[in-house]
Protein backbone atom coordinates (compact mmCIF):
# COMPACT_ATOMS: atom_id res chain seq x y z
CA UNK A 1 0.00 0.00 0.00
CA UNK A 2 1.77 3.03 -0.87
CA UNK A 3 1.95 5.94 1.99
CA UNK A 4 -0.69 7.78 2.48
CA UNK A 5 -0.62 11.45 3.14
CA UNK A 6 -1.94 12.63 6.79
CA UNK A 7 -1.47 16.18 7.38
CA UNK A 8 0.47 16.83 10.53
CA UNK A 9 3.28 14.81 12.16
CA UNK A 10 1.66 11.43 11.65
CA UNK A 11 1.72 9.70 8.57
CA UNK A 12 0.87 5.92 7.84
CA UNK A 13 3.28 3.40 5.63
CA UNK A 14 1.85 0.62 5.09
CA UNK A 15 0.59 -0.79 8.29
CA UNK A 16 3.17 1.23 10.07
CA UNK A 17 3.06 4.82 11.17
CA UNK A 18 5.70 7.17 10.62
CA UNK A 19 6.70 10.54 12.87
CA UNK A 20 9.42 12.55 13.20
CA UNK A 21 9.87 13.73 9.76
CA UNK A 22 13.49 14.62 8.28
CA UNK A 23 14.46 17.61 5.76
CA UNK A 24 13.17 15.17 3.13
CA UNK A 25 9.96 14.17 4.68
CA UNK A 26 10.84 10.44 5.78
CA UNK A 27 10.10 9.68 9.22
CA UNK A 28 13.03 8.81 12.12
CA UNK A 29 11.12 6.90 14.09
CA UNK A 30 8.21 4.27 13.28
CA UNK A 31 5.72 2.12 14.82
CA UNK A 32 4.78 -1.16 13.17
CA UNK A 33 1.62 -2.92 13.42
CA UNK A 34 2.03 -4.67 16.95
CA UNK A 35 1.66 -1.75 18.54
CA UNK A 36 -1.54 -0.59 18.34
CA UNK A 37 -1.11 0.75 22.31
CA UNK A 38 2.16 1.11 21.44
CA UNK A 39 4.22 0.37 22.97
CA UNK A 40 3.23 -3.37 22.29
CA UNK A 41 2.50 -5.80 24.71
CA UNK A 42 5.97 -7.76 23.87
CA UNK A 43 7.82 -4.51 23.68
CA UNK A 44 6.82 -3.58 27.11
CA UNK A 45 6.85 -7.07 28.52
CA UNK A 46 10.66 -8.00 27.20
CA UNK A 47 11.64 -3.78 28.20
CA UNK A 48 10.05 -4.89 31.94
CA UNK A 49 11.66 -8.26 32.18
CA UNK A 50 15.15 -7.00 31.42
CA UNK A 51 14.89 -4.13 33.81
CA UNK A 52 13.77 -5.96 36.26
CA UNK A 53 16.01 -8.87 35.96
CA UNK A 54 18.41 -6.18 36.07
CA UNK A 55 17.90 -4.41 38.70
CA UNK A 56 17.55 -7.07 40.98
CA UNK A 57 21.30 -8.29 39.96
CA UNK A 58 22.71 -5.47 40.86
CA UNK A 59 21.06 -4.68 43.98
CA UNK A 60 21.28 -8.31 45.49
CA UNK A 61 24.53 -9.21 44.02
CA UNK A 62 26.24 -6.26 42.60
CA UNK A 63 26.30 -4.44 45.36
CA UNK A 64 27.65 -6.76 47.90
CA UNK A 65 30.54 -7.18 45.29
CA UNK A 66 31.48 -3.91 44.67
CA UNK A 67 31.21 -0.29 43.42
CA UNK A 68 32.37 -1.10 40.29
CA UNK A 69 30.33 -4.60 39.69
CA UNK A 70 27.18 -2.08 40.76
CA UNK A 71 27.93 0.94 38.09
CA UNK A 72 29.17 -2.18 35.34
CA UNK A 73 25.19 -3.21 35.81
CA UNK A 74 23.70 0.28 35.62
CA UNK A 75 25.99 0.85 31.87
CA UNK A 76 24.93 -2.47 30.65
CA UNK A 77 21.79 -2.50 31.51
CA UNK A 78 20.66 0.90 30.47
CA UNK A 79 22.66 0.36 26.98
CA UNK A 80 20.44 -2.82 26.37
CA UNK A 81 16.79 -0.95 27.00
CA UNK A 82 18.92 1.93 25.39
CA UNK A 83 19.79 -0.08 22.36
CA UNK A 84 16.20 -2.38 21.90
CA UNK A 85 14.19 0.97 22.19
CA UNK A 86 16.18 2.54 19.42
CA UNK A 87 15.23 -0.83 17.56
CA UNK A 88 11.50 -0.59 18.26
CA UNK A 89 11.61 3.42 17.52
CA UNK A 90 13.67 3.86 14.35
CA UNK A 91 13.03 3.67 11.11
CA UNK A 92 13.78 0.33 9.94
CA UNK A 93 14.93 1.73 6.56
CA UNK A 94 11.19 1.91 4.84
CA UNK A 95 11.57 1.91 0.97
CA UNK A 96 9.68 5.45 -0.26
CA UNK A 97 10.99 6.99 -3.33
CA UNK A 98 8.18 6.09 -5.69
CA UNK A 99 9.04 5.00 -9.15
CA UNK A 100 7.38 6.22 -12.46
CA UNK A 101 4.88 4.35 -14.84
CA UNK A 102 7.44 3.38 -17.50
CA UNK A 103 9.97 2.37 -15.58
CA UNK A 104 7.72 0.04 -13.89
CA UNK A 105 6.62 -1.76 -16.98
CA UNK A 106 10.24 -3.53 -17.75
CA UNK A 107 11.46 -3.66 -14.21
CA UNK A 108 11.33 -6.80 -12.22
CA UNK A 109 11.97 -5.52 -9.10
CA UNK A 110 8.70 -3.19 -8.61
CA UNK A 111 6.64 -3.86 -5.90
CA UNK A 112 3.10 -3.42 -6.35
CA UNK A 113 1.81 -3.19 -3.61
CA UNK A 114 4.23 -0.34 -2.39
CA UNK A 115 4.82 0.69 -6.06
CA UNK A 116 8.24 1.43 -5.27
CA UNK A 117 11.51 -0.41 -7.29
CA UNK A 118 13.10 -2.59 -5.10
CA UNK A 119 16.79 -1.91 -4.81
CA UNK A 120 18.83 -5.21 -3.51
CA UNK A 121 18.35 -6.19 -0.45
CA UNK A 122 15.41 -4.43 -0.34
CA UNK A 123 12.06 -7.11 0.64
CA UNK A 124 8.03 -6.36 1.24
CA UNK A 125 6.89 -7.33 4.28
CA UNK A 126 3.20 -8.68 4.69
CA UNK A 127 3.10 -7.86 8.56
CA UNK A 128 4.24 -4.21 8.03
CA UNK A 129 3.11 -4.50 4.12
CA UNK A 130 5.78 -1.64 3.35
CA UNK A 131 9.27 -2.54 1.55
CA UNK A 132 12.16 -2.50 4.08
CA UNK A 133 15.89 -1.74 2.77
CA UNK A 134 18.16 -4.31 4.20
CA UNK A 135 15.33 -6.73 4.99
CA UNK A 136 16.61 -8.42 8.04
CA UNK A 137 13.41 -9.78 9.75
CA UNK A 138 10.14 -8.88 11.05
CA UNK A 139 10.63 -8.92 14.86
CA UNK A 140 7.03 -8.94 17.02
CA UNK A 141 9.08 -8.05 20.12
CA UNK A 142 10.07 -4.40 18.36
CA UNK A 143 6.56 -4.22 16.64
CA UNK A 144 8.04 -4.18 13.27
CA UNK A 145 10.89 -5.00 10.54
CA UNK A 146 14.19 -4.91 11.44
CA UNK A 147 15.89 -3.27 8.60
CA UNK A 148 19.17 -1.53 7.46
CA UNK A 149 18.13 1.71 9.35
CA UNK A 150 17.58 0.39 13.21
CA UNK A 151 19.52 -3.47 12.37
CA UNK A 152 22.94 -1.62 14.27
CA UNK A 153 20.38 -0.81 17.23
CA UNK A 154 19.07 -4.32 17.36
CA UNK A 155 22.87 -5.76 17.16
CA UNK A 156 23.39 -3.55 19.86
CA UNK A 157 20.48 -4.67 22.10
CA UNK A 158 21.48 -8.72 21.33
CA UNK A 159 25.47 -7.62 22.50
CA UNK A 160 23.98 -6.03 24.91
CA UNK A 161 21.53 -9.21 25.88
CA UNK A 162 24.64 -11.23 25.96
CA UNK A 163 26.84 -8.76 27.82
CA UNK A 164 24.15 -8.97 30.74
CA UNK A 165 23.85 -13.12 30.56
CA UNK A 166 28.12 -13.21 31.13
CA UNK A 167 27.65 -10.26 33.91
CA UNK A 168 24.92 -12.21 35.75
CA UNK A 169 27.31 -15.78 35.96
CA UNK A 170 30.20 -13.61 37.01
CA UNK A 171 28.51 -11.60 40.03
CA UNK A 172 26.66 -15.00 40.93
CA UNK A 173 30.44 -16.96 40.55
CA UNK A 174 32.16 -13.89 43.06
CA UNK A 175 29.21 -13.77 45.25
CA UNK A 176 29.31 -17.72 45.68
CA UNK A 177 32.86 -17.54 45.89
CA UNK A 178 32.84 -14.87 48.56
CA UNK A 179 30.18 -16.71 50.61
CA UNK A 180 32.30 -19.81 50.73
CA UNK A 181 35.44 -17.89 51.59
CA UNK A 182 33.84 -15.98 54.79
CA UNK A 183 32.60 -19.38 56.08
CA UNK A 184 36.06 -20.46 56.42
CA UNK A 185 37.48 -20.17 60.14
């Protein structure tokens, strides 16, 4: 479906909606079509489940290691939420520059639904029905696609993911270790 005009700072693409526009008049930040109170249910349940998980590390085990173990939490942490909201708000890399009627005629690539030309590595998605550049995947935990234009974001947020899993087994392993060697007489 090709974008629709809404005047103001709201515009729909596709199933998405588009705000923030830039000095061309694409939007920085979408929402995709999970989020119809956005933010969506799995946004808001995975955003709550690492913030919780994480804060209860660091207060319970952090923070009878050290300082340092306690502030190491706080960074990683708040780049992961950091890092998976910039996933679920930018623009995935939505595919807008509309192409004209005779070019469309020889050219495989043209969507029709968006009635855009496809450049490579450029796919149509049927949850977002817009065309994404650098089609990655349609995630339903960021509401949308996960394209060239937020994929370095959602990189981010999976480091970050398995940053957090190696800090937990560490502060557990030097808690446990610490335990054990305050027992001894």
């Amino acid at each position: 479906m090709p974008a629709q005009y809404r005047p103001g700072w709201l515009q729909r693409y596709g199933n998405c909606y588009g705000f923030l526009p830039n000095a061309v008049g694409e939007p920085r930040c979408t929402i995709g079509p999970h989020c119809n109170s956005y933010p969506g249910p799995l946004f808001l349940c995975m955003f709550t489940t690492i913030l919780l998980i994480g804060l209860l590390m660091i207060v319970e085990v952090a923070a009878q290691i050290s300082g340092w173990a306690v502030l190491l939490g706080v960074v990683m942490i708040g780049c992961c939420l950091a890092c998976f909201t910039a996933a679920a708000l930018c623009n995935p890399g939505l595919e807008l520059h509309k192409a004209d009627a005779e070019s469309n005629a020889e050219n495989r690539a043209f969507c029709l639904v968006c009635e855009v030309i496809r450049q490579p590595g450029t796919m149509h998605c049927s949850d977002c029905d817009v065309c994404v550049q650098g089609f990655d995947h349609h995630c339903p935990w960021t509401g949308k696609c996960i394209g060239r234009g937020n994929l370095p974001y959602f990189y981010g947020f999976l480091t970050g993911v398995l940053g957090s899993i190696l800090f937990i087994v560490v502060c557990a392993a030097l808690k446990s270790a610490m335990a054990v060697h305050h027992k001894q007489p």
